[in-house]
Protein backbone atom coordinates (compact mmCIF):
# COMPACT_ATOMS: atom_id res chain seq x y z
CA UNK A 1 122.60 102.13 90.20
CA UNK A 2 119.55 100.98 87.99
CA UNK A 3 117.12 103.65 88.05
CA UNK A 4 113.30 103.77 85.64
CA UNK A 5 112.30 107.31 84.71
CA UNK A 6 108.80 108.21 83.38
CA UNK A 7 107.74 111.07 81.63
CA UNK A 8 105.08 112.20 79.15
CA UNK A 9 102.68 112.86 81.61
CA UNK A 10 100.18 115.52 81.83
CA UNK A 11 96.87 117.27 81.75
CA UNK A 12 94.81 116.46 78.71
CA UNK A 13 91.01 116.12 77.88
CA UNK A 14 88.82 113.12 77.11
CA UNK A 15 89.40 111.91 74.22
CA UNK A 16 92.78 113.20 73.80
CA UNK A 17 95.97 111.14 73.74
CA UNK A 18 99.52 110.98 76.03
CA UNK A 19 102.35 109.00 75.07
CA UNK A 20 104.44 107.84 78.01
CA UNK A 21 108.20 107.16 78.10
CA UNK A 22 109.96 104.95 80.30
CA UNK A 23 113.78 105.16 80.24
CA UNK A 24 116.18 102.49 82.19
CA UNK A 25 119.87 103.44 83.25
CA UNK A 26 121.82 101.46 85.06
CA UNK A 27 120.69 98.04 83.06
CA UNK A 28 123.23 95.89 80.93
CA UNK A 29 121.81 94.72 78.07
CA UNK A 30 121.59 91.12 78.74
CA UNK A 31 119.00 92.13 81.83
CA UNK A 32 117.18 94.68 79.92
CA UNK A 33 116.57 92.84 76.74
CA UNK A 34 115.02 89.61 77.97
CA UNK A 35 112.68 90.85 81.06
CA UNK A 36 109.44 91.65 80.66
CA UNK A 37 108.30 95.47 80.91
CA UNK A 38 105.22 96.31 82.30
CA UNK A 39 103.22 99.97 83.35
CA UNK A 40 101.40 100.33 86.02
CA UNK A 41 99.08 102.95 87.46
CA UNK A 42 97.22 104.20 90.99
CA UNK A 43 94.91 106.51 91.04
CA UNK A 44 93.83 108.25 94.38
CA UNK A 45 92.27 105.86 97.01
CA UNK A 46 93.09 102.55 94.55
CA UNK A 47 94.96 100.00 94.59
CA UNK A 48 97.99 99.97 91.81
CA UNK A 49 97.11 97.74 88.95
CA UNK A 50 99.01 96.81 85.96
CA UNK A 51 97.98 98.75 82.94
CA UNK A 52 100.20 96.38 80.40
CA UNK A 53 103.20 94.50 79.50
CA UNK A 54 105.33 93.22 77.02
CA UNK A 55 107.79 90.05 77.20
CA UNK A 56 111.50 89.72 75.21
CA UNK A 57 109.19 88.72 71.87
CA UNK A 58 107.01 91.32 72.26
CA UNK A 59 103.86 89.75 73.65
CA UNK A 60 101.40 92.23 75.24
CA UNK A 61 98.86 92.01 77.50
CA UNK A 62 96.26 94.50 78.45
CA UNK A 63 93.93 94.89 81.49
CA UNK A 64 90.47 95.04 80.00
CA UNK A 65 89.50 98.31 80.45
CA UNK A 66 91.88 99.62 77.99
CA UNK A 67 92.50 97.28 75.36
CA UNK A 68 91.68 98.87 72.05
CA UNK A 69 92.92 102.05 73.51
CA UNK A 70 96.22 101.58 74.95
CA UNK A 71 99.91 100.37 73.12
CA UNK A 72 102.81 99.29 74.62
CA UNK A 73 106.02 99.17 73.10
CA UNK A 74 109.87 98.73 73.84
CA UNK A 75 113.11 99.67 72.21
CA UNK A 76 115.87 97.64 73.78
CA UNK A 77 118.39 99.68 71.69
CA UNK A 78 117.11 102.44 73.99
CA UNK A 79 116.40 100.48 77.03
CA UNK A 80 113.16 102.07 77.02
CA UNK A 81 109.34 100.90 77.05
CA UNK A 82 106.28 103.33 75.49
CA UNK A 83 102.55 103.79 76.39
CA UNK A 84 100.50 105.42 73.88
CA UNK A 85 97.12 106.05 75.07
CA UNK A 86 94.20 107.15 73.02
CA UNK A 87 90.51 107.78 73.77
CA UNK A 88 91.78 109.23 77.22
CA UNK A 89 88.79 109.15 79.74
CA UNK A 90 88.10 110.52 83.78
CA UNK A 91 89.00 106.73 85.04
CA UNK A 92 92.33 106.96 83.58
CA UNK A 93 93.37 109.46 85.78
CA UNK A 94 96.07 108.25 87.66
CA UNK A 95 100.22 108.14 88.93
CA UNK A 96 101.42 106.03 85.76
CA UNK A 97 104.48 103.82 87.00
CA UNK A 98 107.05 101.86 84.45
CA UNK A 99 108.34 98.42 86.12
CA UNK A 100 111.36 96.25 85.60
CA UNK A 101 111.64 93.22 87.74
CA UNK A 102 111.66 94.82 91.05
CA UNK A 103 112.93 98.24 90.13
CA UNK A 104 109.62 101.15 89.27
CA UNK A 105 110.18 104.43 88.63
CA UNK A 106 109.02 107.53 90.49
CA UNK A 107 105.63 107.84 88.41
CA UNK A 108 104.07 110.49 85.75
CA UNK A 109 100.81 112.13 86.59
CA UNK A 110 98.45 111.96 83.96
CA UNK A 111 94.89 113.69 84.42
CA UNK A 112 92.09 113.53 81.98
CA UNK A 113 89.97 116.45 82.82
CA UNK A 114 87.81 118.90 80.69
């Protein structure tokens, strides 16, 4: 059974930084390594949007609002994918989900709150 489990999630302040982990079981190497790896997130009354990816050569992509901010990274030795998030602010307050192909994982929480 392939299964995506988040964690790192949490309560911090603006400004402060979370680093999300992503962790895939279930995956043989020869699906992992070569998809593309992505986070999502929804927060409350949105629609979900894709926060970033990154391809089999490590190509990233960013929405706007938090390029300069955000990192993505993968560790196919691991079969997991990272978020490190800096500069936290209100907005990014959201259900943070990690996506491969059509399998996501149950979602982290994070809350950016004084």
């Amino acid at each position: 059974q392939v299964r995506l489990v988040e964690s790192g999630g949490g309560l911090v302040q603006p400004g402060g930084s979370l680093r999300l982990s992503c962790k895939a079981s279930g995956f043989i190497s020869s699906v992992f390594n070569p998809s593309t790896l992505a986070w999502y997130r929804q927060a409350p009354g949105k629609q979900r949007e894709m926060v970033a990816s990154i391809t089999r050569l490590r190509e990233t992509n960013y929405v706007e609002v938090v390029k300069g901010r955000f990192t993505i990274s993968r560790d196919n030795a691991k079969k997991a994918v990272y978020l490190q998030m800096n500069s936290l602010k209100a907005e990014d307050t959201a259900v943070y989900y990690c996506n491969l192909e059509n399998t996501w994982g149950q979602g982290t929480q994070v809350t950016v709150s004084s």
